[in-house]
Protein backbone atom coordinates (compact mmCIF):
# COMPACT_ATOMS: atom_id res chain seq x y z
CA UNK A 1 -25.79 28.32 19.04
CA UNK A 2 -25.38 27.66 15.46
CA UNK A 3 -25.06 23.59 15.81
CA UNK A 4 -28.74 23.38 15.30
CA UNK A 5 -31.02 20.77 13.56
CA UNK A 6 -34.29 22.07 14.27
CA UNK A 7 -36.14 23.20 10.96
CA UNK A 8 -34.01 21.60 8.53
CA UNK A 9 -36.79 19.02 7.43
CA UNK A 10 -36.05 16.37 5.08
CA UNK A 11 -38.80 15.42 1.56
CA UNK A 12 -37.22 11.95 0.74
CA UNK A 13 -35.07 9.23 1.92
CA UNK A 14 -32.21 10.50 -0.27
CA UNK A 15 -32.19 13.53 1.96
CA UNK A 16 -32.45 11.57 5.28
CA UNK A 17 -29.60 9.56 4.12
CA UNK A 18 -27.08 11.83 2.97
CA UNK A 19 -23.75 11.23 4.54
CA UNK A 20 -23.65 14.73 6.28
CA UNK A 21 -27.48 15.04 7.12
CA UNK A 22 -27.00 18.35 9.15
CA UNK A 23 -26.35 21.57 7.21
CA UNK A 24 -23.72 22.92 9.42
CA UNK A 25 -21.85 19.53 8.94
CA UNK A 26 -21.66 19.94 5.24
CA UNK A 27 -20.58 23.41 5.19
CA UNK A 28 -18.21 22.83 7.68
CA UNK A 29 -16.96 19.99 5.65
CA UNK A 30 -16.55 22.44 2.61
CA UNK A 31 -14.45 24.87 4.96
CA UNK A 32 -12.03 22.33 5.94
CA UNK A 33 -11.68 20.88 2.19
CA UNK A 34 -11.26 24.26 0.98
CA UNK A 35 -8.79 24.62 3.60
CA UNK A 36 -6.28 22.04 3.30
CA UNK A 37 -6.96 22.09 -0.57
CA UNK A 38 -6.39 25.90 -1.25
CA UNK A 39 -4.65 27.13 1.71
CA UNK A 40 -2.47 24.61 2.90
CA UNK A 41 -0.32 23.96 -0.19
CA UNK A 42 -0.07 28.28 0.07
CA UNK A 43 0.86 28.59 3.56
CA UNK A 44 2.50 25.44 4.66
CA UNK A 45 6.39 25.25 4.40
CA UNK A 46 8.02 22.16 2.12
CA UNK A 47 9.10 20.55 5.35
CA UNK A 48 5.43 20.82 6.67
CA UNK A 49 3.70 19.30 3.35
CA UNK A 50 6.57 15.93 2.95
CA UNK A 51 7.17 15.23 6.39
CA UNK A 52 4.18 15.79 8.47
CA UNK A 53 0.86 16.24 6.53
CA UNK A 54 1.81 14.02 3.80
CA UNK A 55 2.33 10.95 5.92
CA UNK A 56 -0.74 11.62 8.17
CA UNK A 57 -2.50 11.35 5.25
CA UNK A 58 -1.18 8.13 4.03
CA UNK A 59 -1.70 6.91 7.78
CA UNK A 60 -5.14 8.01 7.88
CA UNK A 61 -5.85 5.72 4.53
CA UNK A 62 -4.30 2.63 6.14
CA UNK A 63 -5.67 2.92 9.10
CA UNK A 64 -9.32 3.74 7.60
CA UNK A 65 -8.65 -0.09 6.02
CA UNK A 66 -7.73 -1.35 9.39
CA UNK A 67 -10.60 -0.02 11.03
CA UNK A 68 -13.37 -1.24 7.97
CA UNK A 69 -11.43 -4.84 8.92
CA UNK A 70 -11.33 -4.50 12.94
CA UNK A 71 -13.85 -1.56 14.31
CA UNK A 72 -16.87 -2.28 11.21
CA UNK A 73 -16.21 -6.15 10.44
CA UNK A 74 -14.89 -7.13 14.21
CA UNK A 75 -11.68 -9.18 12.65
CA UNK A 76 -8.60 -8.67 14.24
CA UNK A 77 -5.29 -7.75 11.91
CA UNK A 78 -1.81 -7.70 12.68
CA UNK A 79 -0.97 -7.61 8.95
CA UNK A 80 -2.09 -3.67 7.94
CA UNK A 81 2.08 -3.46 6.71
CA UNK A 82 2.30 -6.40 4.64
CA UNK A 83 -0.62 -5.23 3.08
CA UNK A 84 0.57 -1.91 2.53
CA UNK A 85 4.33 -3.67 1.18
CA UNK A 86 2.38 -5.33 -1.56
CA UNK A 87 0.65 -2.41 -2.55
CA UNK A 88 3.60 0.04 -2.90
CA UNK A 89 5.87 -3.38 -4.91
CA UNK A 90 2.67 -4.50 -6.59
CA UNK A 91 2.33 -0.47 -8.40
CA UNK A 92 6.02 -0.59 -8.48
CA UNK A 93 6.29 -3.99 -10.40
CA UNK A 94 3.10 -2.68 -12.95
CA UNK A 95 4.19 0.93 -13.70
CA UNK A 96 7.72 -0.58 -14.42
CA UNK A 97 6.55 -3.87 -16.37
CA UNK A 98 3.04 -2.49 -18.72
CA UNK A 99 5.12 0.49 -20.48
CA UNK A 100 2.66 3.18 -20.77
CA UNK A 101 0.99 2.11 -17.67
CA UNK A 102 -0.51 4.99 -16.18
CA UNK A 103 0.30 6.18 -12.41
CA UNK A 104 -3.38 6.13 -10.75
CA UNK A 105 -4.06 2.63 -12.87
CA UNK A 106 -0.84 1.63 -11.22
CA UNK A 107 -1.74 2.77 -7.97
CA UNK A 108 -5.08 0.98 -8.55
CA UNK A 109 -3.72 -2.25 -9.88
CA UNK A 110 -1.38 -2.48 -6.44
CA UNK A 111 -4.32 -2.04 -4.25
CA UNK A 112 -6.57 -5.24 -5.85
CA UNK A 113 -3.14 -6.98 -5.75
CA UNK A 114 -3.15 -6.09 -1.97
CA UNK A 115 -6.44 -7.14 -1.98
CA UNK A 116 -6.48 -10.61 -3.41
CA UNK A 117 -3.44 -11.02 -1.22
CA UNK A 118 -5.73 -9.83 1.86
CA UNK A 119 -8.63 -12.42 1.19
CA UNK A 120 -5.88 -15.26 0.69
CA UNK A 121 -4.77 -14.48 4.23
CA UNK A 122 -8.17 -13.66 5.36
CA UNK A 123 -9.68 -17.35 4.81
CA UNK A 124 -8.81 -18.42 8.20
CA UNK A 125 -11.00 -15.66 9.89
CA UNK A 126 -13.91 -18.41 8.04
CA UNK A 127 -13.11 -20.75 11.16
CA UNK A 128 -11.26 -18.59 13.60
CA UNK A 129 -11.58 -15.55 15.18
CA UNK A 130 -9.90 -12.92 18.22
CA UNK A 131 -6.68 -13.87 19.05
CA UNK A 132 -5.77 -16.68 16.89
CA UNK A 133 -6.94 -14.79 13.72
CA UNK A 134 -4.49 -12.07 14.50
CA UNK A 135 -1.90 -14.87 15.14
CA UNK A 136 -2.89 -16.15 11.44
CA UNK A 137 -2.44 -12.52 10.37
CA UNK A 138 1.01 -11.50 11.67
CA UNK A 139 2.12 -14.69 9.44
CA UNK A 140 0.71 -12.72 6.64
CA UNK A 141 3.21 -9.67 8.14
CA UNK A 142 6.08 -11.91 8.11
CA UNK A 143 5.26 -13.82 5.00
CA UNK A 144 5.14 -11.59 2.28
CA UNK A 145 8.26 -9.36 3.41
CA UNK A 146 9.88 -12.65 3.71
CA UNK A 147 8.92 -13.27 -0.33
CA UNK A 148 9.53 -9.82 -1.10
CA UNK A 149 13.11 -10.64 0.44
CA UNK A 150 13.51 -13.54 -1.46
CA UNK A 151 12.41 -13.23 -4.69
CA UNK A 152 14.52 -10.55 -5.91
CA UNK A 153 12.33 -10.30 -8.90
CA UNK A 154 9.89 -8.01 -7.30
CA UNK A 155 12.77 -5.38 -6.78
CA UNK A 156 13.44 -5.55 -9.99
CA UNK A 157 16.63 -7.98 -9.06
CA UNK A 158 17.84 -5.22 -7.19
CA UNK A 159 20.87 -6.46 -4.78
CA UNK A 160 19.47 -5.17 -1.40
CA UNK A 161 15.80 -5.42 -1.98
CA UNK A 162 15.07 -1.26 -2.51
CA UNK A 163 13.04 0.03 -5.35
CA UNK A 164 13.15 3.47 -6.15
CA UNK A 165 9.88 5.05 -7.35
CA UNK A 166 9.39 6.22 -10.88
CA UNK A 167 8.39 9.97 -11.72
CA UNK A 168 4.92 10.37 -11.26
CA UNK A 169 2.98 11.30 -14.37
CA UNK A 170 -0.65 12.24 -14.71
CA UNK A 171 -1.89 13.28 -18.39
CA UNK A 172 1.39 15.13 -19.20
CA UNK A 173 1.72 16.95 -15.83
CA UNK A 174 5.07 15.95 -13.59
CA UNK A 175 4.02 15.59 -9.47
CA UNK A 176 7.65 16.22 -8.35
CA UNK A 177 7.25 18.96 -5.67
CA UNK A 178 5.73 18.67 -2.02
CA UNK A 179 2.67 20.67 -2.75
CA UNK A 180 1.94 18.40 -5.90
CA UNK A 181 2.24 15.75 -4.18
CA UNK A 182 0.39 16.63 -1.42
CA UNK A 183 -2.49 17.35 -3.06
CA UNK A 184 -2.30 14.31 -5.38
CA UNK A 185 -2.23 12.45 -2.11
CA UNK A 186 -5.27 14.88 -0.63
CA UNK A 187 -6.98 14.44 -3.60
CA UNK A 188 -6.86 10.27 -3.36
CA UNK A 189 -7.51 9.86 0.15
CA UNK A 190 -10.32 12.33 -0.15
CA UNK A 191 -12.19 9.98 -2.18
CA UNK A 192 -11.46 6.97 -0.82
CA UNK A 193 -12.47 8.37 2.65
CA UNK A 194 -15.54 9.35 0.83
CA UNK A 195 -16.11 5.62 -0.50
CA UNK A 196 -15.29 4.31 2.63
CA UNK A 197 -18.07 6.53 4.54
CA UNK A 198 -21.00 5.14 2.42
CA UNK A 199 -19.47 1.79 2.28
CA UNK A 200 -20.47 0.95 5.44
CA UNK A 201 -23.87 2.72 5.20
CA UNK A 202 -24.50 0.71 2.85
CA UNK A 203 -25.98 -3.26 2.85
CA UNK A 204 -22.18 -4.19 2.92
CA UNK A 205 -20.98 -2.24 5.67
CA UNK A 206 -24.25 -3.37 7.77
CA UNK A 207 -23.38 -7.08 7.37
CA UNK A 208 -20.30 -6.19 8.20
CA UNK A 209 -21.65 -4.52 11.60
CA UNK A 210 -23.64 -7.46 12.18
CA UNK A 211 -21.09 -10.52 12.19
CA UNK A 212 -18.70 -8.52 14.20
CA UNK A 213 -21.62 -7.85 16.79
CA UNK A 214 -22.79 -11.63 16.69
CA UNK A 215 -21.92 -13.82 13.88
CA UNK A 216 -24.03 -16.71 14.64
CA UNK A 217 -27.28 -14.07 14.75
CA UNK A 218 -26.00 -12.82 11.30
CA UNK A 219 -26.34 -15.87 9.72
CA UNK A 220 -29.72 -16.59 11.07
CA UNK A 221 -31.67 -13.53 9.38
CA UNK A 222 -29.98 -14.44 6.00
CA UNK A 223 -25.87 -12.75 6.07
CA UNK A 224 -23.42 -14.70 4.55
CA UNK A 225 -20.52 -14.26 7.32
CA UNK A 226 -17.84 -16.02 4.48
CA UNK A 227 -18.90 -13.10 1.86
CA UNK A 228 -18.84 -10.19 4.46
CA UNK A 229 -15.68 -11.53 6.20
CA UNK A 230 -13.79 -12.19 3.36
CA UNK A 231 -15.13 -9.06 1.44
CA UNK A 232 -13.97 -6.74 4.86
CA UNK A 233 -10.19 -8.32 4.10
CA UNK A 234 -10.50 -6.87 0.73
CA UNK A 235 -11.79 -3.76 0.83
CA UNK A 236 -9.26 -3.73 4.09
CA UNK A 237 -6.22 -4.66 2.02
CA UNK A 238 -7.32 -2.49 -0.88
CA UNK A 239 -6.84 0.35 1.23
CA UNK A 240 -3.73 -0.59 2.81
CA UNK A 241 -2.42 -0.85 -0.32
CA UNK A 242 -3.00 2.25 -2.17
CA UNK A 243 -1.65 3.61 1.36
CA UNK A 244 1.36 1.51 0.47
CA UNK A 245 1.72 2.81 -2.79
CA UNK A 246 1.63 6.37 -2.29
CA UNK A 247 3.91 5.70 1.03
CA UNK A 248 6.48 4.54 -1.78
CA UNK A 249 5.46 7.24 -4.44
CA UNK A 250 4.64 10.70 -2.77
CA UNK A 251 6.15 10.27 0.63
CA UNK A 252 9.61 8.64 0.46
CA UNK A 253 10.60 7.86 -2.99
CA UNK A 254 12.56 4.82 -1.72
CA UNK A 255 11.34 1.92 0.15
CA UNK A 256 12.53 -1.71 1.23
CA UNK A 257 10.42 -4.75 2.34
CA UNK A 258 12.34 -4.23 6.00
CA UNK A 259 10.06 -0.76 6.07
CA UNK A 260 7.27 -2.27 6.34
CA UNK A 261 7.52 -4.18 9.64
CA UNK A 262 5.53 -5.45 12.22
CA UNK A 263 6.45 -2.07 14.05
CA UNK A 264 4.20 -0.20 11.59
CA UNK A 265 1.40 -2.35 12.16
CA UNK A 266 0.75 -1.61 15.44
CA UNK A 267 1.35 2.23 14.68
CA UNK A 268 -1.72 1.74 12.21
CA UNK A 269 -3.26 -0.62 15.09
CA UNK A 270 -2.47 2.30 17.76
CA UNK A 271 -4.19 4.71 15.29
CA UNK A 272 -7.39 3.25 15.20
CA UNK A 273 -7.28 2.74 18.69
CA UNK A 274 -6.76 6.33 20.02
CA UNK A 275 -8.81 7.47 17.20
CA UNK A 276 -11.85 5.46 17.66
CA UNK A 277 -12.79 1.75 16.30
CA UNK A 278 -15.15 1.99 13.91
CA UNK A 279 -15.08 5.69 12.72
CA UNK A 280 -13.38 6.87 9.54
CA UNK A 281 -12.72 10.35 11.21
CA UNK A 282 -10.92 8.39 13.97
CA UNK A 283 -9.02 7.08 11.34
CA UNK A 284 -7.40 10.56 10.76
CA UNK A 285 -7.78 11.79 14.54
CA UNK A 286 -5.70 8.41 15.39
CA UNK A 287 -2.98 9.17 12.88
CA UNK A 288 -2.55 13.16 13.12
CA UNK A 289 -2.29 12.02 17.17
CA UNK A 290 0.59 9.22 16.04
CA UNK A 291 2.76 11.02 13.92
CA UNK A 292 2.20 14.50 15.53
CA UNK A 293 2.49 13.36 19.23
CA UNK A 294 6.60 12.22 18.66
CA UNK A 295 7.12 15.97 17.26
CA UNK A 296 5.45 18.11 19.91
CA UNK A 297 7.48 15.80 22.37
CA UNK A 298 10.54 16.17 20.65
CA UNK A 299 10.09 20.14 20.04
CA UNK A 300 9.16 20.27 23.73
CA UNK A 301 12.45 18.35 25.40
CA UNK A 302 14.71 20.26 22.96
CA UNK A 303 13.28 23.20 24.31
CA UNK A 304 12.72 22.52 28.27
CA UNK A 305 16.37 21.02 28.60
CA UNK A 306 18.27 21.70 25.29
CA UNK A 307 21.49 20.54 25.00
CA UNK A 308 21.81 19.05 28.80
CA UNK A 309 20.30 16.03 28.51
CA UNK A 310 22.38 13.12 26.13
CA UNK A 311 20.58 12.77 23.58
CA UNK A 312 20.26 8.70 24.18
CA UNK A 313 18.48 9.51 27.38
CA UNK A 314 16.37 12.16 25.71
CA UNK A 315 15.17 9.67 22.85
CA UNK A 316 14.36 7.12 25.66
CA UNK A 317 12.30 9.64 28.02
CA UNK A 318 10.39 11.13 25.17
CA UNK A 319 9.67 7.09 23.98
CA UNK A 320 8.56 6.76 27.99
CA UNK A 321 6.08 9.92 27.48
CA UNK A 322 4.56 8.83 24.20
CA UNK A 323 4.05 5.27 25.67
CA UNK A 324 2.06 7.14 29.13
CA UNK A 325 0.47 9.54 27.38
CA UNK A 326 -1.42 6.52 25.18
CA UNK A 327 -2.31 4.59 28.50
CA UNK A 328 -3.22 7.64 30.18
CA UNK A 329 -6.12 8.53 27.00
CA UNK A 330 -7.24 4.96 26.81
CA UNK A 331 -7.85 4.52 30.32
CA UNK A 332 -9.82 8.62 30.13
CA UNK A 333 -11.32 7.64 26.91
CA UNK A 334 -11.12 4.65 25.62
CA UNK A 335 -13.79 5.03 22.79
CA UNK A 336 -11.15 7.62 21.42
CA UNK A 337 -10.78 11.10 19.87
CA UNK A 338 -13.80 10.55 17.62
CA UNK A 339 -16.66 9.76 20.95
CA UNK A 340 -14.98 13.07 22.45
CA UNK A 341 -15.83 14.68 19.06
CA UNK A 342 -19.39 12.82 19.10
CA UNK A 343 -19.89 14.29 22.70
CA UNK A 344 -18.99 18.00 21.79
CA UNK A 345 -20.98 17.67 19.28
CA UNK A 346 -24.48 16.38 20.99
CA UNK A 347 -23.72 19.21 24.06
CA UNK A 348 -23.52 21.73 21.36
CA UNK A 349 -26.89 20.14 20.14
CA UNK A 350 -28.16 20.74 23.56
CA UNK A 351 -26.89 23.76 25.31
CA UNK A 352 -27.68 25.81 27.16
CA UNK A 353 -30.13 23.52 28.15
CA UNK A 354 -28.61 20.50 30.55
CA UNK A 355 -28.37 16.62 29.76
C-alpha cells in the first residue's frame, strides 16, 4: 500500500513535529489545495462556488472556533452566532467609519471585536461550567442581537436593522464574482485552519486540553485555568467572527441581526458534533455534512416523487430525514466523520496484515 511510514526517519524535533509528519499526508494535502485552488474555481458552476462551497467554507471557520472553545478547551457555547453577528457589524461599522480602511484589516478588526466581546461573555466559565455555562452563553446569543436591534447606530441608522456590504477591495483588485470570492474566502480560511492546527500543538492548545480533561489537575502542575479559559473564548470568538464577516461580505452581501439566531448556533454546534469534537478536519467534515445533507435530500425527493407530493409535506419529511439521519450517525459513530477518517487511516497503516 502506499500509506506507509516505515523508512521515513526523522534528524530533529522540527521534523518530528511538523503538522503533517507522514509524507503521503503532505502531498496529499498539496493535491487537495491544488485542487480546490486551481481546479475548482475552473470547473465549478457560479451556483456551485456562492451557494454551496462558499458557505461550507465559512461554516467550517466557525465551527473550527466552536470546536477550539468546546472539543480542545471543554467549555460549552451556545453563542457561536452572536459571535459571528459582531464580527460581520463590527468589519461593517470599521470599513464604513476609518475611510481608507482596508478590507482584510477590516475583516481583522471585526474578529478581535468578536473576540473581546467573547472573553466578556466568557468570564463566567471562571466559576461555572457544563450546562449552566452554556445557559450564560445563549444570553450572549440573545444579547448582542438584542443591541444590534436596538442601537440602530451599528446599521448605520438603517430603519430595519440590514447593512449591505461594501465592494470588496484588495490593493486595487475588485472581488465581485463567485470565483473571486471564493478563493478570497479559500485563501482566509486556509490560513486560519493552518493557525488553528498548531495552535493547539502548541503550549496553548495543551493547557487548553488539560483543563477541559480535569481542571483542578491543571492547576496543580502550574496552568492557569482563568488564562487558558478565557484565552479559548477568544481565539473562539476571533474565529467566529471573521466567519461572520465574510458570511456578510463574500456569501450574502446583505445581512440582519435576526440572521444570526440561535438556529445557527446549533447548526455550528451540530457541525462539530457529526464532524468530530476536537478535530479541525471535523470542523469541515461537520459542515460539508450540514449544508450538503439538506441538498442531496432535497435533489433526492424532487426526484423519487416529483411533483406528487405538496410541497409542505415534502419540506417536513425531508426535515424528518435530516433529523434521523443525525441520530442514526451519532448513535454508529459518535466520535464523528473525523475517528472514521482516523480508522481508515490506521487499517491502511496496517493491511494486509490484521488488527
Amino acid at each position: 500500500m502506499l500509506y506507509r511510514e516505515a523508512g521515513q526517519f526523522k534528524a530533529s524535533y522540527q521534523e518530528d513535529q511538523q503538522i503533517f509528519p507522514i509524507r503521503q499526508d503532505r502531498i496529499g494535502m498539496a493535491v487537495i489545495l491544488a485542487f480546490f485552488f486551481l481546479a475548482v474555481p475552473m470547473l465549478a458552476s457560479q451556483y456551485w462556488l456562492q451557494a454551496i462551497l462558499i458557505p461550507v467554507l465559512i461554516f467550517s471557520l466557525a465551527a473550527i472556533g466552536l470546536n477550539i472553545l468546546t472539543g480542545y478547551a471543554g467549555q460549552l457555547s451556545l453563542g457561536s452566532a452572536a459571535f459571528m453577528a459582531v464580527g460581520a457589524f463590527g468589519a461593517y461599522n470599521f470599513i464604513l467609519r476609518i475611510d481608507g480602511m482596508p478590507f482584510l484589516v477590516g475583516v481583522l478588526l471585526g474578529g478581535l471585536s468578536a473576540a473581546a466581546v467573547g472573553v466578556a461573555f466568557g468570564l463566567p466559565s471562571l466559576r461555572i461550567k457544563g450546562f449552566y455555562l452554556a445557559v450564560a452563553t445563549l444570553a450572549a446569543q440573545f444579547f448582542i442581537v438584542w443591541a444590534l436591534v436596538k442601537f440602530p447606530w451599528f446599521s448605520n441608522n438603517s430603519s430595519s436593522g440590514v447593512i449591505t456590504a461594501q465592494q470588496i477591495e484588495i490593493l486595487g483588485f475588485a472581488f465581485n464574482t463567485p470565483e473571486s470570492k471564493y478563493l478570497l474566502t479559500l485563501a482566509i480560511v486556509t490560513v486560519l485552519a493552518f493557525v488553528a492546527k498548531n495552535l493547539v500543538r502548541s503550549t496553548t492548545g495543551r493547557s487548553w486540553m488539560a483543563v477541559r480533561d480535569m481542571d483542578v489537575a491543571a492547576e496543580v502542575i502550574g496552568i492557569r485555568p482563568m488564562r487558558a479559559k478565557l484565552s479559548a473564548f477568544a481565539v473562539s470568538s476571533f474565529y467566529c467572527g471573521v466567519a461572520g464577516a465574510l458570511y456578510a461580505y463574500t456569501y450574502l452581501g446583505t445581512v440582519e441581526p435576526e440572521g444570526f439566531s440561535l438556529d445557527l448556533s446549533f447548526r455550528i454546534l451540530f457541525m462539530i458534533i457529526i464532524g468530530g469534537v476536537g478535530s479541525i478536519m471535523g470542523s469541515f467534515l461537520g459542515a460539508a455534512f450540514i449544508v450538503l445533507l439538506p441538498i442531496f435530500l432535497n435533489v433526492g425527493m424532487h426526484a423519487v416523487f416529483g411533483s406528487a407530493m405538496p410541497a409542505g409535506m415534502a419540506s417536513n419529511l425531508e426535515l424528518i430525514i435530516f433529523g434521523g439521519l443525525i441520530i442514526f450517525f451519532l448513535i454508529v459513530e459518535p466520535h464523528g466523520l473525523a475517528r472514521l477518517w482516523q480508522l481508515a487511516k490506521d487499517k491502511l497503516r496496517l493491511w494486509p496484515f490484521p488488527h
